[in-house]
PDB file of N, CA and C in Angstrom:
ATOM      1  N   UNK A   1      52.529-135.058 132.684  1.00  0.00           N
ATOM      2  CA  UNK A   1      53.541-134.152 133.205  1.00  0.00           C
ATOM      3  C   UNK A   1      52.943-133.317 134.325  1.00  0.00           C
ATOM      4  N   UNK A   2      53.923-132.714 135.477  1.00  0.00           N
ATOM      5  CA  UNK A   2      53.226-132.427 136.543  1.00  0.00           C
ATOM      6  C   UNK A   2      52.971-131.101 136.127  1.00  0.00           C
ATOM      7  N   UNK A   3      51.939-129.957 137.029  1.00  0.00           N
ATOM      8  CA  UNK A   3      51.705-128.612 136.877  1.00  0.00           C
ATOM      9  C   UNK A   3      52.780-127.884 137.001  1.00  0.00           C
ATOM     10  N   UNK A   4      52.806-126.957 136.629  1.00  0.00           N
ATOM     11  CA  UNK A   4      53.788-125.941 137.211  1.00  0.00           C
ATOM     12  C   UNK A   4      53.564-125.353 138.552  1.00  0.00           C
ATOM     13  N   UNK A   5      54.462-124.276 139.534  1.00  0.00           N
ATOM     14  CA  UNK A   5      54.119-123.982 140.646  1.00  0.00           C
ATOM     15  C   UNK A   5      52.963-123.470 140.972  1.00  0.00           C
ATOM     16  N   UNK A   6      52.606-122.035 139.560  1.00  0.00           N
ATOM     17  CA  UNK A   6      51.299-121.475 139.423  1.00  0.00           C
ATOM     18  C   UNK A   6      50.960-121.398 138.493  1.00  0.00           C
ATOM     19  N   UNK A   7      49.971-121.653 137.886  1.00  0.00           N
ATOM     20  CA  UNK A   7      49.079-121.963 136.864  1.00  0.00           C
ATOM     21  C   UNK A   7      49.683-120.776 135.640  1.00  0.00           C
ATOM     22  N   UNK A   8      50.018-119.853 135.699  1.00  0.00           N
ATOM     23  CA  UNK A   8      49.923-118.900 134.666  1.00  0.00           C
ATOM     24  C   UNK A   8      51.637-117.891 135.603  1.00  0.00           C
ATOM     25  N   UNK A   9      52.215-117.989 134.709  1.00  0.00           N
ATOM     26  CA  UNK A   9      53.475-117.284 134.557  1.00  0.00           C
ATOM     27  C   UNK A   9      53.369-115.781 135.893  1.00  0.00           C
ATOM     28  N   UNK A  10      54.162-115.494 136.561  1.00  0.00           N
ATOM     29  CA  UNK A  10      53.548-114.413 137.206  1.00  0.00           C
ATOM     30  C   UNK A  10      54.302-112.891 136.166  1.00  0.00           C
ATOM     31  N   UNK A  11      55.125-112.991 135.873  1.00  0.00           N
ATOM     32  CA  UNK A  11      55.392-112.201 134.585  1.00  0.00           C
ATOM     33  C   UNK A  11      55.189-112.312 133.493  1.00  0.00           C
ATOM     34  N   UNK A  12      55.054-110.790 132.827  1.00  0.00           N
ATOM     35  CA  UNK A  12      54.780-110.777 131.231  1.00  0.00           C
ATOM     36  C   UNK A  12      56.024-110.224 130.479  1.00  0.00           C
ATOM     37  N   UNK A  13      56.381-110.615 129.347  1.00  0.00           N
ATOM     38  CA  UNK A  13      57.489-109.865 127.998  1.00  0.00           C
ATOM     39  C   UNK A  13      57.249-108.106 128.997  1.00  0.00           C
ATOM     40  N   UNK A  14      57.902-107.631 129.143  1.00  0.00           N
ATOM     41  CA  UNK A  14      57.950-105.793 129.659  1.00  0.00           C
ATOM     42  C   UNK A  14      58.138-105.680 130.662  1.00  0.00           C
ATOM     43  N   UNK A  15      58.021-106.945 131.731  1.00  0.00           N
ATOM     44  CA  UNK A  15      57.926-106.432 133.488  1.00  0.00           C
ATOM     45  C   UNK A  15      59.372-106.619 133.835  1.00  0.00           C
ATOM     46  N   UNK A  16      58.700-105.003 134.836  1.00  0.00           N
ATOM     47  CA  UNK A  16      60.622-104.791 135.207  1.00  0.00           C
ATOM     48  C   UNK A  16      60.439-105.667 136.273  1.00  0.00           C
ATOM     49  N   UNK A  17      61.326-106.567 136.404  1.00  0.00           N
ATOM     50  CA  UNK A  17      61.909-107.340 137.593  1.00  0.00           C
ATOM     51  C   UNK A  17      63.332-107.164 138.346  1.00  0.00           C
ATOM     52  N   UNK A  18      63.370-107.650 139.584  1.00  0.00           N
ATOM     53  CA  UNK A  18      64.764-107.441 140.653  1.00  0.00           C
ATOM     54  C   UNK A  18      65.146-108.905 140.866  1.00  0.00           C
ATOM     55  N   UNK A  19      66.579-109.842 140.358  1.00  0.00           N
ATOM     56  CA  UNK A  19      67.101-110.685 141.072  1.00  0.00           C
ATOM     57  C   UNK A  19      67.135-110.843 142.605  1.00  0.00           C
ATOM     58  N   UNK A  20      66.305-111.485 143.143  1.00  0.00           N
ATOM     59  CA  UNK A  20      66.624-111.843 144.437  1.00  0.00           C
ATOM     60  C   UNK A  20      67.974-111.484 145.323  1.00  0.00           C
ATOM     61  N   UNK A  21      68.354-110.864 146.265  1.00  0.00           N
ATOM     62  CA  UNK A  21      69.277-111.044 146.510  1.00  0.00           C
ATOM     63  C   UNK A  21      69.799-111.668 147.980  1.00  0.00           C
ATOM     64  N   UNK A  22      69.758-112.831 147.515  1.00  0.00           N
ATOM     65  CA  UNK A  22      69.709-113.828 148.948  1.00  0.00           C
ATOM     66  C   UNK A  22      71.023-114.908 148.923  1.00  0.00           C
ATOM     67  N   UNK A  23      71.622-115.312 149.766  1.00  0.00           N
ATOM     68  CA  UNK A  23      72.610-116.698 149.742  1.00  0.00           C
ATOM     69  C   UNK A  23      71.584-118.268 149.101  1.00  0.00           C
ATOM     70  N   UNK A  24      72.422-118.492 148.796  1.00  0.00           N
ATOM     71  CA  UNK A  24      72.616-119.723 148.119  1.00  0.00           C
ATOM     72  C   UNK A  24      73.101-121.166 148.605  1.00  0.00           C
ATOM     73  N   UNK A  25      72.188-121.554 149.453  1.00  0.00           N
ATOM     74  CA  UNK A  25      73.098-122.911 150.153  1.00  0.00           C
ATOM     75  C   UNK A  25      73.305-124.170 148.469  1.00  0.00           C
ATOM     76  N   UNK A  26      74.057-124.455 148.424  1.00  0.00           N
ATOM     77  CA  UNK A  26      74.155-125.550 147.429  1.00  0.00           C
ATOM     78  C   UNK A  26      74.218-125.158 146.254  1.00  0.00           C
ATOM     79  N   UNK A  27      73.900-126.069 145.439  1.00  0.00           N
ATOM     80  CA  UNK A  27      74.104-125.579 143.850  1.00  0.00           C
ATOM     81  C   UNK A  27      72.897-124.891 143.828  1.00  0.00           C
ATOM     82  N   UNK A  28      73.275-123.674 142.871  1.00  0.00           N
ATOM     83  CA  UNK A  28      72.336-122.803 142.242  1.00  0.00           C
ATOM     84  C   UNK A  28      72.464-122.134 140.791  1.00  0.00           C
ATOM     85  N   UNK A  29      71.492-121.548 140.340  1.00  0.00           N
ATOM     86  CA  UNK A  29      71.656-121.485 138.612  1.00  0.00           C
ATOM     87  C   UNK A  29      71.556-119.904 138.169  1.00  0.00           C
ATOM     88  N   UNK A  30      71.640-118.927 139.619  1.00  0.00           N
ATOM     89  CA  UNK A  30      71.333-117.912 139.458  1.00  0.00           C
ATOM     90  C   UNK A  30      73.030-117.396 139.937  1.00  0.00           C
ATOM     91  N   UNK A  31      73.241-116.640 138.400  1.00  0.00           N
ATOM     92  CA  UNK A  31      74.606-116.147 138.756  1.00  0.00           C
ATOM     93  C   UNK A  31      74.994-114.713 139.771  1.00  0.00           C
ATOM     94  N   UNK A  32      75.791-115.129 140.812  1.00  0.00           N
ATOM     95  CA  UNK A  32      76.012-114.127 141.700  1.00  0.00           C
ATOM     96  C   UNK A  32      75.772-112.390 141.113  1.00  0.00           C
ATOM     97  N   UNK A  33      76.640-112.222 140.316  1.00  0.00           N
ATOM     98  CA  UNK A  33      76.810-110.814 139.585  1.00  0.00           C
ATOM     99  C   UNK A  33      75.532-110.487 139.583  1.00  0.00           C
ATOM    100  N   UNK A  34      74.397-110.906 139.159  1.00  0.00           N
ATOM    101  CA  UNK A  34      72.869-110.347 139.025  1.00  0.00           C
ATOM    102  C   UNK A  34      72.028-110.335 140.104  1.00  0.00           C
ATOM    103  N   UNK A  35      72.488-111.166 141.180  1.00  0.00           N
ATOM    104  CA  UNK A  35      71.825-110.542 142.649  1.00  0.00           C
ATOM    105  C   UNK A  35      71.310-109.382 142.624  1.00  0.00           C
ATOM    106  N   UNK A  36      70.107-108.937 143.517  1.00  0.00           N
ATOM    107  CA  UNK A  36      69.930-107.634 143.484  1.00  0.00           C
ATOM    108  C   UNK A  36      70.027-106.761 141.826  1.00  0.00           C
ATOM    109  N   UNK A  37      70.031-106.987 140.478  1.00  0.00           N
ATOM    110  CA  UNK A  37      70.307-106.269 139.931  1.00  0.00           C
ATOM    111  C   UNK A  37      68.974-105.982 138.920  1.00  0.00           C
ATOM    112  N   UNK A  38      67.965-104.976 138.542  1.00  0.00           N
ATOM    113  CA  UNK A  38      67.269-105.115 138.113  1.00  0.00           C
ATOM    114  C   UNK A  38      67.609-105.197 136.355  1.00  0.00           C
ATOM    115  N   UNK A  39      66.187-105.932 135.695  1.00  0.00           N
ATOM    116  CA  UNK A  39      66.516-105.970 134.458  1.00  0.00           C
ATOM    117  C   UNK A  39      65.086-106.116 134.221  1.00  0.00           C
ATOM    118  N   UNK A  40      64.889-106.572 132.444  1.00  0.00           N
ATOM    119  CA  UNK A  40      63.157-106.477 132.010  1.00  0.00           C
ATOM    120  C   UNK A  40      63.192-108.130 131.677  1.00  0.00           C
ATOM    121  N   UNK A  41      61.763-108.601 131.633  1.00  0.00           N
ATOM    122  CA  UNK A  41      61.444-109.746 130.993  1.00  0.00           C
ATOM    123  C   UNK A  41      61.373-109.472 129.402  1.00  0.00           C
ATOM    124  N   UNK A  42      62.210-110.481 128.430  1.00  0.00           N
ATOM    125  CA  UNK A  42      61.837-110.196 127.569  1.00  0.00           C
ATOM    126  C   UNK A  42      61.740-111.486 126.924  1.00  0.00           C
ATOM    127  N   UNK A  43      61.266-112.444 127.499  1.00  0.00           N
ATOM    128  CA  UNK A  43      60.763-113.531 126.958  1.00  0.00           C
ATOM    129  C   UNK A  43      60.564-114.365 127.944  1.00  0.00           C
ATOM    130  N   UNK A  44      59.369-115.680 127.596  1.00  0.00           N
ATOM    131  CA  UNK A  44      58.740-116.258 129.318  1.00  0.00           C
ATOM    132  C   UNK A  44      59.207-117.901 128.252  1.00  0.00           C
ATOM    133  N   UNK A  45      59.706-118.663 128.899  1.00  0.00           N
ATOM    134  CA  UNK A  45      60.119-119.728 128.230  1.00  0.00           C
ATOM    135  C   UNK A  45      59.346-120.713 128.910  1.00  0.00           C
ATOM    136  N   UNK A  46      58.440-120.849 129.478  1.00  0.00           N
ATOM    137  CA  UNK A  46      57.747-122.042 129.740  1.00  0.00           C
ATOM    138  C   UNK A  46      58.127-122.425 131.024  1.00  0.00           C
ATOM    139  N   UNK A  47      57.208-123.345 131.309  1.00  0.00           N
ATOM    140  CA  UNK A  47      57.888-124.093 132.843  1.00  0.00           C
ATOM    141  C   UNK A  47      58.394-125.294 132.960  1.00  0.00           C
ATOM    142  N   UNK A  48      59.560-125.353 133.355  1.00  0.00           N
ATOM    143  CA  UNK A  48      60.214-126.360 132.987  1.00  0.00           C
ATOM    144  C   UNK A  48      60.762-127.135 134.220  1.00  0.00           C
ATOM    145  N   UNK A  49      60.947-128.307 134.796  1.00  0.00           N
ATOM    146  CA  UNK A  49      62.005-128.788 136.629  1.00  0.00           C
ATOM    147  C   UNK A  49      62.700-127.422 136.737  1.00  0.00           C
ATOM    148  N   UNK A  50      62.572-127.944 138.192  1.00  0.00           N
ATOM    149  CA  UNK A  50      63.824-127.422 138.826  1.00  0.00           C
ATOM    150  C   UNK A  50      64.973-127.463 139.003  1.00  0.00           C
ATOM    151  N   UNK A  51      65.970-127.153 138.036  1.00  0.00           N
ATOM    152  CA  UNK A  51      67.294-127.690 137.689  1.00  0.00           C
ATOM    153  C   UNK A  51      68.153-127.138 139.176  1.00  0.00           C
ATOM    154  N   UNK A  52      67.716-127.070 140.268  1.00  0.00           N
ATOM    155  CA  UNK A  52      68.353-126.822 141.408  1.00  0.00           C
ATOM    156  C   UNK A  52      67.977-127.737 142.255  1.00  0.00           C
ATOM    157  N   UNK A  53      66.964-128.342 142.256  1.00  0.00           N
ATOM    158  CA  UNK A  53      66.649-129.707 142.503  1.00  0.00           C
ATOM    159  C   UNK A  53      66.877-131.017 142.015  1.00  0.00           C
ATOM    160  N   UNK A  54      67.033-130.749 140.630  1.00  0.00           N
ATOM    161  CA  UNK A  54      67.825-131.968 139.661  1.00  0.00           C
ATOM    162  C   UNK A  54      68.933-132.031 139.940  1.00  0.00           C
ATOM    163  N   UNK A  55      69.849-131.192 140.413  1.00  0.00           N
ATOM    164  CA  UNK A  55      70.720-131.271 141.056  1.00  0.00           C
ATOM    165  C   UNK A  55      71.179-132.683 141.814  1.00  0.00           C
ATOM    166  N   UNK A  56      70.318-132.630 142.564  1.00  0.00           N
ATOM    167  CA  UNK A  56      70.587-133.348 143.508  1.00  0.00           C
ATOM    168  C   UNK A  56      69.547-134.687 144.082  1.00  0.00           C
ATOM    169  N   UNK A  57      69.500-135.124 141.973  1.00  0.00           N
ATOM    170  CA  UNK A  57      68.750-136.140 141.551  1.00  0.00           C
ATOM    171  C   UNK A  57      67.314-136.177 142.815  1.00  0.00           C
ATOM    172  N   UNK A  58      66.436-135.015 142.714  1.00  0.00           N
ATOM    173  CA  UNK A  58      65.370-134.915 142.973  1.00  0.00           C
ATOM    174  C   UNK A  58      64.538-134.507 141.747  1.00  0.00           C
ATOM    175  N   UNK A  59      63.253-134.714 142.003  1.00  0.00           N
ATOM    176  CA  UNK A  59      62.714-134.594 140.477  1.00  0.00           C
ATOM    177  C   UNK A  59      62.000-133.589 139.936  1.00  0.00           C
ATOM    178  N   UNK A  60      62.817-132.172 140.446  1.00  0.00           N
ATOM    179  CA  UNK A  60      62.358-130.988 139.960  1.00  0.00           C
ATOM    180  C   UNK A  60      61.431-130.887 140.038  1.00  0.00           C
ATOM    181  N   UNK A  61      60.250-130.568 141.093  1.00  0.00           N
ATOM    182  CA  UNK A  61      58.740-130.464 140.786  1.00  0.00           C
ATOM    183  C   UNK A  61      58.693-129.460 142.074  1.00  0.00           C
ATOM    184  N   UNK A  62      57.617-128.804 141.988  1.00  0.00           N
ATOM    185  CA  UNK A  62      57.296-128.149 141.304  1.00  0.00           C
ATOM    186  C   UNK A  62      57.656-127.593 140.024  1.00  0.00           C
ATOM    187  N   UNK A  63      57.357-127.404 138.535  1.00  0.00           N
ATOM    188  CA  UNK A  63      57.901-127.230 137.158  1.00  0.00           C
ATOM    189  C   UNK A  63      58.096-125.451 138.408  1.00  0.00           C
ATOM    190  N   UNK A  64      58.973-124.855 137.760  1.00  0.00           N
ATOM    191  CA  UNK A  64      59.010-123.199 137.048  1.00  0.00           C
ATOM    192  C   UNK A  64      59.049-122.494 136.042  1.00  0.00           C
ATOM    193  N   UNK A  65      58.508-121.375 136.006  1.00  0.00           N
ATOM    194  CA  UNK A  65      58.466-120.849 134.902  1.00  0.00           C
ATOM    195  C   UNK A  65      60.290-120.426 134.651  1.00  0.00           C
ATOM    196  N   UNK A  66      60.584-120.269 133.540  1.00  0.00           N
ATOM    197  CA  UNK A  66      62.242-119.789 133.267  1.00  0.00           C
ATOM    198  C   UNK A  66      61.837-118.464 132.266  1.00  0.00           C
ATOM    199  N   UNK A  67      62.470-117.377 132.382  1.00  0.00           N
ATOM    200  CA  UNK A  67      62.336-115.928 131.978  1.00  0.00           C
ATOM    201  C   UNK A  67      63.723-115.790 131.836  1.00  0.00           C
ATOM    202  N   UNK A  68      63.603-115.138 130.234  1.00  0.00           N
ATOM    203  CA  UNK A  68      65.298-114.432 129.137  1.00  0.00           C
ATOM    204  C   UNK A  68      65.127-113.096 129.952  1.00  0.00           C
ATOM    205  N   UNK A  69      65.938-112.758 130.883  1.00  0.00           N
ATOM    206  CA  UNK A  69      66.019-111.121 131.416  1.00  0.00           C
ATOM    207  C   UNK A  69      67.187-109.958 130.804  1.00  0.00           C
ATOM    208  N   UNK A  70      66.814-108.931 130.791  1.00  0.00           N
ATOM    209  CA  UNK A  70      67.308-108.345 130.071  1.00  0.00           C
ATOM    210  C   UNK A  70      68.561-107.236 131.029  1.00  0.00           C
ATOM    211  N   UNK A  71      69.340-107.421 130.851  1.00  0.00           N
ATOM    212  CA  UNK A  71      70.120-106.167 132.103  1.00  0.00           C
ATOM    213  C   UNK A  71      70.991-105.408 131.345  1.00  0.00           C
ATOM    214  N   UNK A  72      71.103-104.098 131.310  1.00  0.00           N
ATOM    215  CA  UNK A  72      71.835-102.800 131.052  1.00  0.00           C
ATOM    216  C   UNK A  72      73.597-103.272 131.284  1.00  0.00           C
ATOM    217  N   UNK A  73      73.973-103.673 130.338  1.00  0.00           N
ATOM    218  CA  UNK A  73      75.794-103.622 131.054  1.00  0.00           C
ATOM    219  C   UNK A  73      76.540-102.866 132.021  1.00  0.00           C
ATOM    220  N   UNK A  74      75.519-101.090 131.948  1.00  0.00           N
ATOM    221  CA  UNK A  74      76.118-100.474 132.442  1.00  0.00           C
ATOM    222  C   UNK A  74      75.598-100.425 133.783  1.00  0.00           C
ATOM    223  N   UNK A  75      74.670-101.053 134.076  1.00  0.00           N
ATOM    224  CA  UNK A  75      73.676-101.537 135.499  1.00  0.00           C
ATOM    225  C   UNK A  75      74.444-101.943 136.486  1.00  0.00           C
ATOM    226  N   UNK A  76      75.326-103.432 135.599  1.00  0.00           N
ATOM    227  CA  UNK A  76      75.854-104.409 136.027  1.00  0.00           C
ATOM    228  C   UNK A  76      77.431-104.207 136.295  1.00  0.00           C
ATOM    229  N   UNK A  77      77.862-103.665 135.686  1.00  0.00           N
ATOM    230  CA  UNK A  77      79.612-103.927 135.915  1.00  0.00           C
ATOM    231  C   UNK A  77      79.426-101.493 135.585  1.00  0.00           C
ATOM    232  N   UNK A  78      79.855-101.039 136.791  1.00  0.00           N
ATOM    233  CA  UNK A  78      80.192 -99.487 137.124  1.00  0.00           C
ATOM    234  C   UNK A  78      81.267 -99.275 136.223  1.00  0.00           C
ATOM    235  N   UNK A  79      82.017 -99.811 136.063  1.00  0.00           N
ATOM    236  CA  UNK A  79      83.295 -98.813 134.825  1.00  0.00           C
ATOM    237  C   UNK A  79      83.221 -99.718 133.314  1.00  0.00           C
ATOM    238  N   UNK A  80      81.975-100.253 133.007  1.00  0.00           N
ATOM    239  CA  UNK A  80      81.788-100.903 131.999  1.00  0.00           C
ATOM    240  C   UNK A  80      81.739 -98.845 130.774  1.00  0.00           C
ATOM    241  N   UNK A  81      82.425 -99.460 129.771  1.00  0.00           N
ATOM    242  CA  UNK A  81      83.221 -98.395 128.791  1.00  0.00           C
ATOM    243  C   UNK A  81      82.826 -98.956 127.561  1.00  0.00           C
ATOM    244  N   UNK A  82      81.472 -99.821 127.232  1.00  0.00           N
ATOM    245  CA  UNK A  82      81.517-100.451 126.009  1.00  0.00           C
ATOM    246  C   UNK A  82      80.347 -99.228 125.718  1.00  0.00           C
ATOM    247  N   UNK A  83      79.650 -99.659 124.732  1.00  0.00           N
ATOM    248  CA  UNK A  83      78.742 -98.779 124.100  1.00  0.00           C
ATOM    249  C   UNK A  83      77.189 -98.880 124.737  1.00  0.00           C
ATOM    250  N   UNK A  84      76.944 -97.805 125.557  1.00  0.00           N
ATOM    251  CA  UNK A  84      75.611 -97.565 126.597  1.00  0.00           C
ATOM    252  C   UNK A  84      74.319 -98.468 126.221  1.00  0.00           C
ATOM    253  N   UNK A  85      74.378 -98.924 125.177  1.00  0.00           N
ATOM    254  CA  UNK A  85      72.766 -99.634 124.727  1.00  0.00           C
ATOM    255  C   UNK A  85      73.485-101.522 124.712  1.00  0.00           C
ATOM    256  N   UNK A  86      74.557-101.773 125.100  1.00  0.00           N
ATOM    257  CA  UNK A  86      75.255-103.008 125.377  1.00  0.00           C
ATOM    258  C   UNK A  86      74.342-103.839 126.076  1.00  0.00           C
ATOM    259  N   UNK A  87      74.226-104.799 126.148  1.00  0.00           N
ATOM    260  CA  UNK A  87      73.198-105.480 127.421  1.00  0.00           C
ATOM    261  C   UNK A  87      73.449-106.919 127.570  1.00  0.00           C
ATOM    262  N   UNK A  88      73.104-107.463 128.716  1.00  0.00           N
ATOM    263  CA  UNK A  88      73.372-108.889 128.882  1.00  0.00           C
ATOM    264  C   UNK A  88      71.820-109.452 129.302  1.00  0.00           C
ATOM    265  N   UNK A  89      71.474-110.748 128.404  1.00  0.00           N
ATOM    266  CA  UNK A  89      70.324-111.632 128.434  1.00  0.00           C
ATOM    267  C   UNK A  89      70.926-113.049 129.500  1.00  0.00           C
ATOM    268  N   UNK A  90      69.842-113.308 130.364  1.00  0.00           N
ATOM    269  CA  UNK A  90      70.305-114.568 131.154  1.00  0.00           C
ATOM    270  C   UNK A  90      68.893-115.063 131.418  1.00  0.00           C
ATOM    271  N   UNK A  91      68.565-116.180 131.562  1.00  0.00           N
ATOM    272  CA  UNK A  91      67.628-116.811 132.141  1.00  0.00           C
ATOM    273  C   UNK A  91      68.078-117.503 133.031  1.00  0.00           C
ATOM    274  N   UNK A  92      66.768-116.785 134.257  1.00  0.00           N
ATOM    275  CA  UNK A  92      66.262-117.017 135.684  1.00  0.00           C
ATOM    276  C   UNK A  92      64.891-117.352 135.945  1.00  0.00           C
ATOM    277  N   UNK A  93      64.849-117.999 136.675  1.00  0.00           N
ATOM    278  CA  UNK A  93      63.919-118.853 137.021  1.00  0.00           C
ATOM    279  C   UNK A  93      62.942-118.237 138.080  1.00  0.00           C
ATOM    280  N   UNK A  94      61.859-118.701 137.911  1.00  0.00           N
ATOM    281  CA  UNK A  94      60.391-117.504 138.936  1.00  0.00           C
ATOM    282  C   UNK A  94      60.961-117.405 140.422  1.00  0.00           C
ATOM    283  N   UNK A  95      61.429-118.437 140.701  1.00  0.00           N
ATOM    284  CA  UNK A  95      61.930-118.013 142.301  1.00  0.00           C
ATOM    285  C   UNK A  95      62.685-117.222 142.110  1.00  0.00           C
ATOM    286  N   UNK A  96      63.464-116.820 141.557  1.00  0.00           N
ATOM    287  CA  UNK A  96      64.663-116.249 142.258  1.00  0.00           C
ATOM    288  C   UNK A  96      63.850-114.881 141.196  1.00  0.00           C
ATOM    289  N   UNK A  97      62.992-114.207 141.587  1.00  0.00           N
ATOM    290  CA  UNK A  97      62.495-113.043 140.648  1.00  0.00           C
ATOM    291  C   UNK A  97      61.620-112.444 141.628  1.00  0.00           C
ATOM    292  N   UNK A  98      61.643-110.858 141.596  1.00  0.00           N
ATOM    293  CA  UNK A  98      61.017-110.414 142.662  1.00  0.00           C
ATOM    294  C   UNK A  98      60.163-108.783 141.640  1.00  0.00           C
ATOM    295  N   UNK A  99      59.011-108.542 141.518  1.00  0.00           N
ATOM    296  CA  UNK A  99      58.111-107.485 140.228  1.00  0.00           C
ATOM    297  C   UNK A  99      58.743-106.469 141.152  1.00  0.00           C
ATOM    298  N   UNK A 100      59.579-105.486 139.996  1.00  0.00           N
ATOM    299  CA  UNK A 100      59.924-104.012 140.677  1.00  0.00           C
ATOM    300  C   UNK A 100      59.643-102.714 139.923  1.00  0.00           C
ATOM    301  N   UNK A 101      59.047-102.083 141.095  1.00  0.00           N
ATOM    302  CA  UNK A 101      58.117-100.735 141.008  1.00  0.00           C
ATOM    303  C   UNK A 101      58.866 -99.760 140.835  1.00  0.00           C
ATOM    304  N   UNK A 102      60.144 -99.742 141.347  1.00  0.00           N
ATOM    305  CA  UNK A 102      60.777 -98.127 141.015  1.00  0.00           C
ATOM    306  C   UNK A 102      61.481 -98.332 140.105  1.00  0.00           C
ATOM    307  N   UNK A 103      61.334 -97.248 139.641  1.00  0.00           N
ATOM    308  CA  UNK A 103      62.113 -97.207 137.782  1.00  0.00           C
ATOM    309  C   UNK A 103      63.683 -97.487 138.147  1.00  0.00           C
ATOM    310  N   UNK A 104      64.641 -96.774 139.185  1.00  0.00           N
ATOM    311  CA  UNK A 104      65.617 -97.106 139.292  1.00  0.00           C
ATOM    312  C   UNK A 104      65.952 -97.738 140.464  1.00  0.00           C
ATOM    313  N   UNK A 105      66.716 -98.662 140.285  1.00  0.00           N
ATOM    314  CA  UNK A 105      67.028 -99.747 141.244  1.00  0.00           C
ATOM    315  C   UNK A 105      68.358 -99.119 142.250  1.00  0.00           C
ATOM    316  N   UNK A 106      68.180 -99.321 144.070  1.00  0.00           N
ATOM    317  CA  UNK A 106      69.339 -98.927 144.545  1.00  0.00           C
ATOM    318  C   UNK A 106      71.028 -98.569 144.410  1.00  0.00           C
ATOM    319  N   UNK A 107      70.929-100.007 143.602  1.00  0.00           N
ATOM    320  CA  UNK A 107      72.653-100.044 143.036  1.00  0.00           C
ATOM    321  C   UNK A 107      73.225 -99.383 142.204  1.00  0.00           C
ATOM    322  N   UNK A 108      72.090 -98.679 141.527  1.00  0.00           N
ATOM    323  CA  UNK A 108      72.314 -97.323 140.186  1.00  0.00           C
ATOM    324  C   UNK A 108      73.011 -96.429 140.990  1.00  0.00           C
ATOM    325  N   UNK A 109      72.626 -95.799 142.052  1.00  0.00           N
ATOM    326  CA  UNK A 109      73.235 -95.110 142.787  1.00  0.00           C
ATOM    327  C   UNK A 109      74.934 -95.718 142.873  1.00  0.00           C
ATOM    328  N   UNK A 110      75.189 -96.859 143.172  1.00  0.00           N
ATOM    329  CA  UNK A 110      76.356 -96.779 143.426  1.00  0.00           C
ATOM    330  C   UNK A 110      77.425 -96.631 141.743  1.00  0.00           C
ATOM    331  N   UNK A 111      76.856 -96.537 140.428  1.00  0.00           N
ATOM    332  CA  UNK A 111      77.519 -96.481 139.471  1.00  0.00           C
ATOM    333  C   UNK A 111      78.641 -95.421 139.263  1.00  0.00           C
ATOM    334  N   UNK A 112      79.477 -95.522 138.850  1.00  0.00           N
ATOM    335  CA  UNK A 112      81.039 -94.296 138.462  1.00  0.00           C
ATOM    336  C   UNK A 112      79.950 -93.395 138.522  1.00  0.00           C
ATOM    337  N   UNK A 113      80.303 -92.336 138.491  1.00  0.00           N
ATOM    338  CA  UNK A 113      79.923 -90.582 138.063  1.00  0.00           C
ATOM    339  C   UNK A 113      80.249 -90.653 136.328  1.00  0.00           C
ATOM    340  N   UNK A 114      79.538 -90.267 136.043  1.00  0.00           N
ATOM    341  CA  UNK A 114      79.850 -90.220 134.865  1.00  0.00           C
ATOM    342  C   UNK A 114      81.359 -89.341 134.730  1.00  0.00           C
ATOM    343  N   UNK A 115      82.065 -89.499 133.406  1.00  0.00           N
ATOM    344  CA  UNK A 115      83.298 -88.316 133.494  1.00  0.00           C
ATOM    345  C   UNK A 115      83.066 -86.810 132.941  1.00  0.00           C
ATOM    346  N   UNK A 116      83.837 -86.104 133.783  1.00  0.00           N
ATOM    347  CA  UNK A 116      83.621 -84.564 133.749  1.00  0.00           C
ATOM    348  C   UNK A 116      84.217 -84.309 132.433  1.00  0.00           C
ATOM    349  N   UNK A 117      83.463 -83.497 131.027  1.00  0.00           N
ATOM    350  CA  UNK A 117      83.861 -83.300 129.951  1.00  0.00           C
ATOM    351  C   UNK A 117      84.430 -82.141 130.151  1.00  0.00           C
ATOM    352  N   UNK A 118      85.503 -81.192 128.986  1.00  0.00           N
ATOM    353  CA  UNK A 118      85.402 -79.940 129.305  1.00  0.00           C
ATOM    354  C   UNK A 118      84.451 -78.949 129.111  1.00  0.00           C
ATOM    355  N   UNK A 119      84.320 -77.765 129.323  1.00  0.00           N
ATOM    356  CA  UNK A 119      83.611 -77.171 129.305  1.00  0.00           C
ATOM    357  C   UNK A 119      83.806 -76.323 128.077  1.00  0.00           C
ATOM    358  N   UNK A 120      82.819 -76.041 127.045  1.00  0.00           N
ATOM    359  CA  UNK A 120      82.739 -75.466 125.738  1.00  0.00           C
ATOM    360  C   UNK A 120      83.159 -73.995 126.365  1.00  0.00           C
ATOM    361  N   UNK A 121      84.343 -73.568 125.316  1.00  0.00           N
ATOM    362  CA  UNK A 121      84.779 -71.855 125.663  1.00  0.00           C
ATOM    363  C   UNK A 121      83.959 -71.189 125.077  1.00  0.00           C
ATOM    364  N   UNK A 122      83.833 -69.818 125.617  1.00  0.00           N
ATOM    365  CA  UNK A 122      82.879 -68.766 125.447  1.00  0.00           C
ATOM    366  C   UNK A 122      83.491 -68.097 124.401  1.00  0.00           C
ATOM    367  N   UNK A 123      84.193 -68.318 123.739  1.00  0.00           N
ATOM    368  CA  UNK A 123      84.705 -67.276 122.946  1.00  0.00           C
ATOM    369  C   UNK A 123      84.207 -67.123 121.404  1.00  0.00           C
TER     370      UNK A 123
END
């Protein structure tokens, strides 16, 4: 069986990572919605073809590593109303993965405002 791209996974289970956020000529396995969206590794599944190359009955090689990522619901969809610790798992593949340093990712900024509660009376 052939090597993988690089010898040893470039992420570990904890690293915060950023979806790529680039176009897509052709088939691809990285779902739009998570562009740009950061999340954690929380599991490294081995390296396996390139199912974006199998595609198009080429024979996936270089292998990649494939990573279970972890993303905040409320990261991902701004008027998401389910319960704050909600989260969505997807596996993505080492290309399309970029190691990110700042705790909060640009697009946080664009989330709802949270809603204005009332204010406890003084009385």
């Amino acid at each position: 069986m052939a090597r993988p791209s690089s010898l040893q996974p470039r992420f570990t289970v904890g690293s915060p990572v950023a979806i790529a956020n680039r176009p897509a000529v052709g088939h691809c396995r990285t779902p739009h919605y998570l562009r740009g969206r950061a999340g954690v590794v929380v599991a490294v599944q081995g390296a396996h073809p390139d199912a974006e190359r199998l595609a198009y009955h080429k024979p996936g090689l270089p292998l990649e590593y494939i990573y279970k990522i972890r993303f905040r619901q409320t990261h991902l969809w701004p008027h998401y109303r389910g319960n704050p610790s909600d989260h969505l798992e997807a596996d993505i593949t080492e290309s399309w993965l970029d190691p990110r340093t700042r705790r909060r990712p640009a697009h946080d900024a664009l989330r709802a405002r949270p809603r204005r509660g009332r204010r406890p009376s003084s009385s």
